[in-house]
Protein backbone atom coordinates (compact mmCIF):
# COMPACT_ATOMS: atom_id res chain seq x y z
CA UNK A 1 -111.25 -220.88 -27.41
CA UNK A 2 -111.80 -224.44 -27.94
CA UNK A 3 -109.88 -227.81 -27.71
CA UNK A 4 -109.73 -229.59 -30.73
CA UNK A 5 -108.40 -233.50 -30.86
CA UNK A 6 -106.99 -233.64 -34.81
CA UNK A 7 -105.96 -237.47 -35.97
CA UNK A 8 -103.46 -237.85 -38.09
CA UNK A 9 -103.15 -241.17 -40.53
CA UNK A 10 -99.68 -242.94 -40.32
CA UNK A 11 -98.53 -243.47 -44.20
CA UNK A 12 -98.50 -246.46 -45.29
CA UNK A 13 -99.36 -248.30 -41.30
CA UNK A 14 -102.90 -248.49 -39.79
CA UNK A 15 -101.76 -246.75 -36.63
CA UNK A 16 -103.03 -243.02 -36.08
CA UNK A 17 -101.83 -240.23 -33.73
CA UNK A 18 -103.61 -237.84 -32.21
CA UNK A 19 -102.79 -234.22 -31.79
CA UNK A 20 -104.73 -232.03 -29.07
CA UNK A 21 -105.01 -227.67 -29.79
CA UNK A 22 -106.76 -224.98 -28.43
CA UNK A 23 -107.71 -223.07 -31.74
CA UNK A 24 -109.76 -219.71 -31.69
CA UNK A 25 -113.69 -220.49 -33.04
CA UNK A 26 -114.05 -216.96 -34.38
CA UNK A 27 -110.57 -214.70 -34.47
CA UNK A 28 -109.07 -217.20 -35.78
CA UNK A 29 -107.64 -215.75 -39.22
CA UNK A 30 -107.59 -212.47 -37.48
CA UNK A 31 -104.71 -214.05 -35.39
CA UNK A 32 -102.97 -215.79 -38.13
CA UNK A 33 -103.10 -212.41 -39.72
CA UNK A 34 -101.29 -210.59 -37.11
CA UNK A 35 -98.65 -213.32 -36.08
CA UNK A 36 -98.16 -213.03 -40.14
CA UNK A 37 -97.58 -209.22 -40.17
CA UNK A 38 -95.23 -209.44 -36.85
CA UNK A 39 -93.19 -212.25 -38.48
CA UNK A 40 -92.51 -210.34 -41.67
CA UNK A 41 -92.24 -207.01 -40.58
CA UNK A 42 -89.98 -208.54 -37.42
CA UNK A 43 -87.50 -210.07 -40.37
CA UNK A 44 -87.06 -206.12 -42.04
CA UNK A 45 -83.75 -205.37 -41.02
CA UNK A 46 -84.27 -201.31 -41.64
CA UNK A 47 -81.08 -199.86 -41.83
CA UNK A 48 -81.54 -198.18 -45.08
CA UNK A 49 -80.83 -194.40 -44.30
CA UNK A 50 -79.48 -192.11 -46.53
CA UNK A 51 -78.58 -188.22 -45.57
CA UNK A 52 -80.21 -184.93 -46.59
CA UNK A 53 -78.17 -181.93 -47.32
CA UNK A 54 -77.90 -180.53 -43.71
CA UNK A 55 -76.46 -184.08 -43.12
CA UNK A 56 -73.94 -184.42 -45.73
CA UNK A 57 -70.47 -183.67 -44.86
CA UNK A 58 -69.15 -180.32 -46.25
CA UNK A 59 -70.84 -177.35 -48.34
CA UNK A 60 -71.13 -174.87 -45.77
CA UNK A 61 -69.62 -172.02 -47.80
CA UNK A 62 -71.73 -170.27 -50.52
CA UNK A 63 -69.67 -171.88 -53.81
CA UNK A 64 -69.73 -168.34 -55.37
CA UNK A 65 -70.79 -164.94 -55.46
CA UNK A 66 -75.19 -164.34 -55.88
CA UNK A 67 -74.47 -161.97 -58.60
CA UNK A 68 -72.10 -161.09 -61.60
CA UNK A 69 -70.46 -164.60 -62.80
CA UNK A 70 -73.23 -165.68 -65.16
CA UNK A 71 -74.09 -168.44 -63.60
CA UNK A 72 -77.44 -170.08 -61.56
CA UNK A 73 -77.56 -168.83 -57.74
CA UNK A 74 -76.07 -171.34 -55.25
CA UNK A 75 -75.82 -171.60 -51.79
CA UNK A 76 -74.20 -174.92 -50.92
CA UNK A 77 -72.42 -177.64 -52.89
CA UNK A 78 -74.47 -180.14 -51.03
CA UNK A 79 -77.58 -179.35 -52.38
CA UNK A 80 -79.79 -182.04 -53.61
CA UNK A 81 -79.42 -180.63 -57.07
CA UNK A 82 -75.83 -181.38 -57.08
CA UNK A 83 -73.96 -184.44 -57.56
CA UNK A 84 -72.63 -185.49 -54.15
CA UNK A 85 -75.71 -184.06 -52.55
CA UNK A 86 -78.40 -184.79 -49.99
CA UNK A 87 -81.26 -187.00 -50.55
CA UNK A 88 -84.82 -185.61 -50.72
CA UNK A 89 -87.23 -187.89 -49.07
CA UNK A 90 -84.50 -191.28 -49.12
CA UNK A 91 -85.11 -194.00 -46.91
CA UNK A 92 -84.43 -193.62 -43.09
CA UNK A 93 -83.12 -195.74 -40.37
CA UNK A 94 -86.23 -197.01 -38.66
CA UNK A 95 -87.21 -200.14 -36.10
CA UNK A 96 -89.93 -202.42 -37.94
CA UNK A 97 -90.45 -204.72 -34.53
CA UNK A 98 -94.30 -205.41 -33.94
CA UNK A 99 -94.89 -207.00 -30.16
CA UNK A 100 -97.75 -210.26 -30.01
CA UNK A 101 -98.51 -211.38 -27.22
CA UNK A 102 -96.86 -215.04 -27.25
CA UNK A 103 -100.27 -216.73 -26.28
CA UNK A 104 -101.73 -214.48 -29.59
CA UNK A 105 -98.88 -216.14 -31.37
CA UNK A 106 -99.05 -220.00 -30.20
CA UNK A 107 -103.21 -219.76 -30.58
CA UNK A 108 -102.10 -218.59 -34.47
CA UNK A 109 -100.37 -221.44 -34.68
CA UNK A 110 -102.35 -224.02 -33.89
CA UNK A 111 -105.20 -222.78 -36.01
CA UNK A 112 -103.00 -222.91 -38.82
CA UNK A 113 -101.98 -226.18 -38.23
CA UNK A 114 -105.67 -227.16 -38.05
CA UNK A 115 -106.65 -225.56 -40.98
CA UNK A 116 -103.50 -227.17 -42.42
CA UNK A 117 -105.07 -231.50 -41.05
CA UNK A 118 -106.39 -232.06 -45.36
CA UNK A 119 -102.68 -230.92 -46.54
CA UNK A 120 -100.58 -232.81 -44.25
CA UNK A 121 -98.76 -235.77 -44.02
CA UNK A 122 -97.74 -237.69 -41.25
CA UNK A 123 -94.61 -240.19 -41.84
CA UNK A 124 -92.35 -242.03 -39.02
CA UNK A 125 -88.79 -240.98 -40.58
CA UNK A 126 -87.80 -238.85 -43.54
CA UNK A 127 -83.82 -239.28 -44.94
CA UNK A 128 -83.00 -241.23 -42.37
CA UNK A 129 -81.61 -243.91 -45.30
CA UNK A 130 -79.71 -241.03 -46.49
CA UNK A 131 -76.27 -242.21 -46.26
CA UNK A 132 -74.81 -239.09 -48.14
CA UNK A 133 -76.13 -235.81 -49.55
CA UNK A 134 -78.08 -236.43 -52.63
CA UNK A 135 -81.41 -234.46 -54.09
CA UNK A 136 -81.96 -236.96 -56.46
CA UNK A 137 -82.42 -239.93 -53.56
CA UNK A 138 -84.63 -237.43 -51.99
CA UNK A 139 -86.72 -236.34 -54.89
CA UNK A 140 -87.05 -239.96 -55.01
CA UNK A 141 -88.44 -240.30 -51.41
CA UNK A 142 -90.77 -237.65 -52.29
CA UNK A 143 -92.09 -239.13 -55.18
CA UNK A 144 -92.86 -242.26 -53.38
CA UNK A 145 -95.06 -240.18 -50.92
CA UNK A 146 -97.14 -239.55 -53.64
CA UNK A 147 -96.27 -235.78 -53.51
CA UNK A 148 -96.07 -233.14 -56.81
CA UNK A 149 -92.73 -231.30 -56.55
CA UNK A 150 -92.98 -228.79 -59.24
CA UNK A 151 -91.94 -225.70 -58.83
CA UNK A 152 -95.51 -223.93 -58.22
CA UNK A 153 -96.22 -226.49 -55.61
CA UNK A 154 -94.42 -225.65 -52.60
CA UNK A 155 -93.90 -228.47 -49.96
CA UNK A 156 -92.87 -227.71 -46.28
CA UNK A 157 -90.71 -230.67 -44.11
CA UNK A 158 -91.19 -230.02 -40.68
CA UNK A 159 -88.71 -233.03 -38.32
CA UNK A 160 -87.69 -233.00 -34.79
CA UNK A 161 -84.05 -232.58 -35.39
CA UNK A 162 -82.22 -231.63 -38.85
CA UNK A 163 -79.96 -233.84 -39.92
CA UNK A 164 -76.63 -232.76 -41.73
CA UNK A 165 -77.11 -234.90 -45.30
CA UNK A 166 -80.94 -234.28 -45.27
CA UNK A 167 -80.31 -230.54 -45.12
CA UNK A 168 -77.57 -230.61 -47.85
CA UNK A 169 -79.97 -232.34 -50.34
CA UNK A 170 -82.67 -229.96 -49.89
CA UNK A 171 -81.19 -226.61 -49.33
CA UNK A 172 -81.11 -225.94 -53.16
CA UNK A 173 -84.49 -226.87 -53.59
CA UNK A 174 -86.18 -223.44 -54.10
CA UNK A 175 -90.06 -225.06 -53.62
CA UNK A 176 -88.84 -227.76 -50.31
CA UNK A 177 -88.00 -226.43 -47.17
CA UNK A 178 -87.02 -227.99 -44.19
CA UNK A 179 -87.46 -227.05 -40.90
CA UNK A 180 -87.25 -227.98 -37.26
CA UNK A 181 -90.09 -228.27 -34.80
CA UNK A 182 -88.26 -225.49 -33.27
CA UNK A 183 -88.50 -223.54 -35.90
CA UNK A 184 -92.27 -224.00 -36.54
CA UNK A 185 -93.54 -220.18 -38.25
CA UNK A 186 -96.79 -219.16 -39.25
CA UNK A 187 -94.86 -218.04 -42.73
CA UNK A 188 -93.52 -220.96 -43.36
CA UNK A 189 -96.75 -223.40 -42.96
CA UNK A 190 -98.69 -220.57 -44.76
CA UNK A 191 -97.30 -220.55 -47.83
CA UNK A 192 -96.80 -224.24 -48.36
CA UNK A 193 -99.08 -226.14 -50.13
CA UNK A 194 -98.05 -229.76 -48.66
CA UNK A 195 -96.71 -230.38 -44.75
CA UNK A 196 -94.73 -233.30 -44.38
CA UNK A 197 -94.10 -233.74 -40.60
CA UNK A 198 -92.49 -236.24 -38.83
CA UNK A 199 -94.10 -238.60 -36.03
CA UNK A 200 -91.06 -237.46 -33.50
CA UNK A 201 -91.86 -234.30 -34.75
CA UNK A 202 -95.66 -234.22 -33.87
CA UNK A 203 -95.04 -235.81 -30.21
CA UNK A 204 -92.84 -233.01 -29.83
CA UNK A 205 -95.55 -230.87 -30.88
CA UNK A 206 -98.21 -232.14 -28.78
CA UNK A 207 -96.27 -231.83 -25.73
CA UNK A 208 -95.42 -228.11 -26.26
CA UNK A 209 -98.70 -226.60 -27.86
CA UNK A 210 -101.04 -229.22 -25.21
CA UNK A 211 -101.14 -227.06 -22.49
């Protein structure tokens, strides 16, 4: 493990700030890979189950005689064969939790976030001017960042605290999401192609990953 000092540009200001993580030199993606797995199999809710014929309620009488009526053999109306039957091989109830060690997990992040320093942008507010809940105002902001928001390019907002109009006029964005430092997942940072983060939002990330 080694500490890393990463400098981030203020847009559009010629101040910096600085931003100090211990990242992993050589298991680095193997971490990221793991905290990855644990987030996504952590989110499975599992309760899928269906029943198999012992299970199903009823059918414990032989529907008719073996012999003489004509018809196939049966031994239970709740036979998979039958409408109204088990399930052969359905889904079952099961727990997807996957335990990481929290350290595991913070080192993760951090070397995301430093493999993240050429795709990020460091601003001092985002909506704050937004008076009311409006995508279009906010598309606007975006575009004055200099940023692509098509579709394919997928942009991640990442401010200290979120504020009611900001997170009206983005929540129907399918490729922007916004988050809180709080929130800060190795999904979420992964599969964004663009970070916008605060400055509140990096102070308050220096002082919790800077230990």
């Amino acid at each position: 493990m080694i500490q890393r000092e990463i400098k981030y540009d203020l847009y559009k200001t010629n101040q910096n700030q600085s931003l100090k993580l211990k990242v992993s030199e050589y298991t680095g993606m193997y971490l990221i890979h793991r905290a990855l797995i644990q987030q996504l199999n952590n989110k499975r809710q599992g309760t899928a189950h269906t029943k198999t014929r012992s299970e199903v309620r009823g059918g414990g009488r032989k529907p008719w005689k073996q012999k003489g009526t004509g018809k196939a053999r049966a031994g239970s109306i709740r036979s998979p064969l039958w409408k109204g039957g088990g399930t052969i091989f359905g889904p079952k109830y099961k727990k997807c939790n996957i335990k990481i060690n929290k350290k595991e997990k913070n080192l993760a992040l951090n070397n995301i976030i430093h493999n993240k320093i050429q795709d990020t942008l460091l601003i001092t507010n985002f909506g704050h001017n937004l008076n009311y809940p409006s995508t279009k105002l906010l598309l606007k902001e975006i575009n004055q960042l200099g940023l692509n928001h098509n579709k394919k390019n997928k942009i991640l907002i990442i401010v200290n605290k979120k504020e009611k109009n900001l997170y009206l006029s983005i929540r129907n964005l399918q490729n922007i999401e916004l988050i809180s430092i709080h929130q800060l997942n190795i999904f979420a940072i992964l599969k964004a192609q663009q970070v916008i983060i605060t400055s509140s939002a990096l102070h308050h990330l220096n002082k919790t990953y800077n230990d």
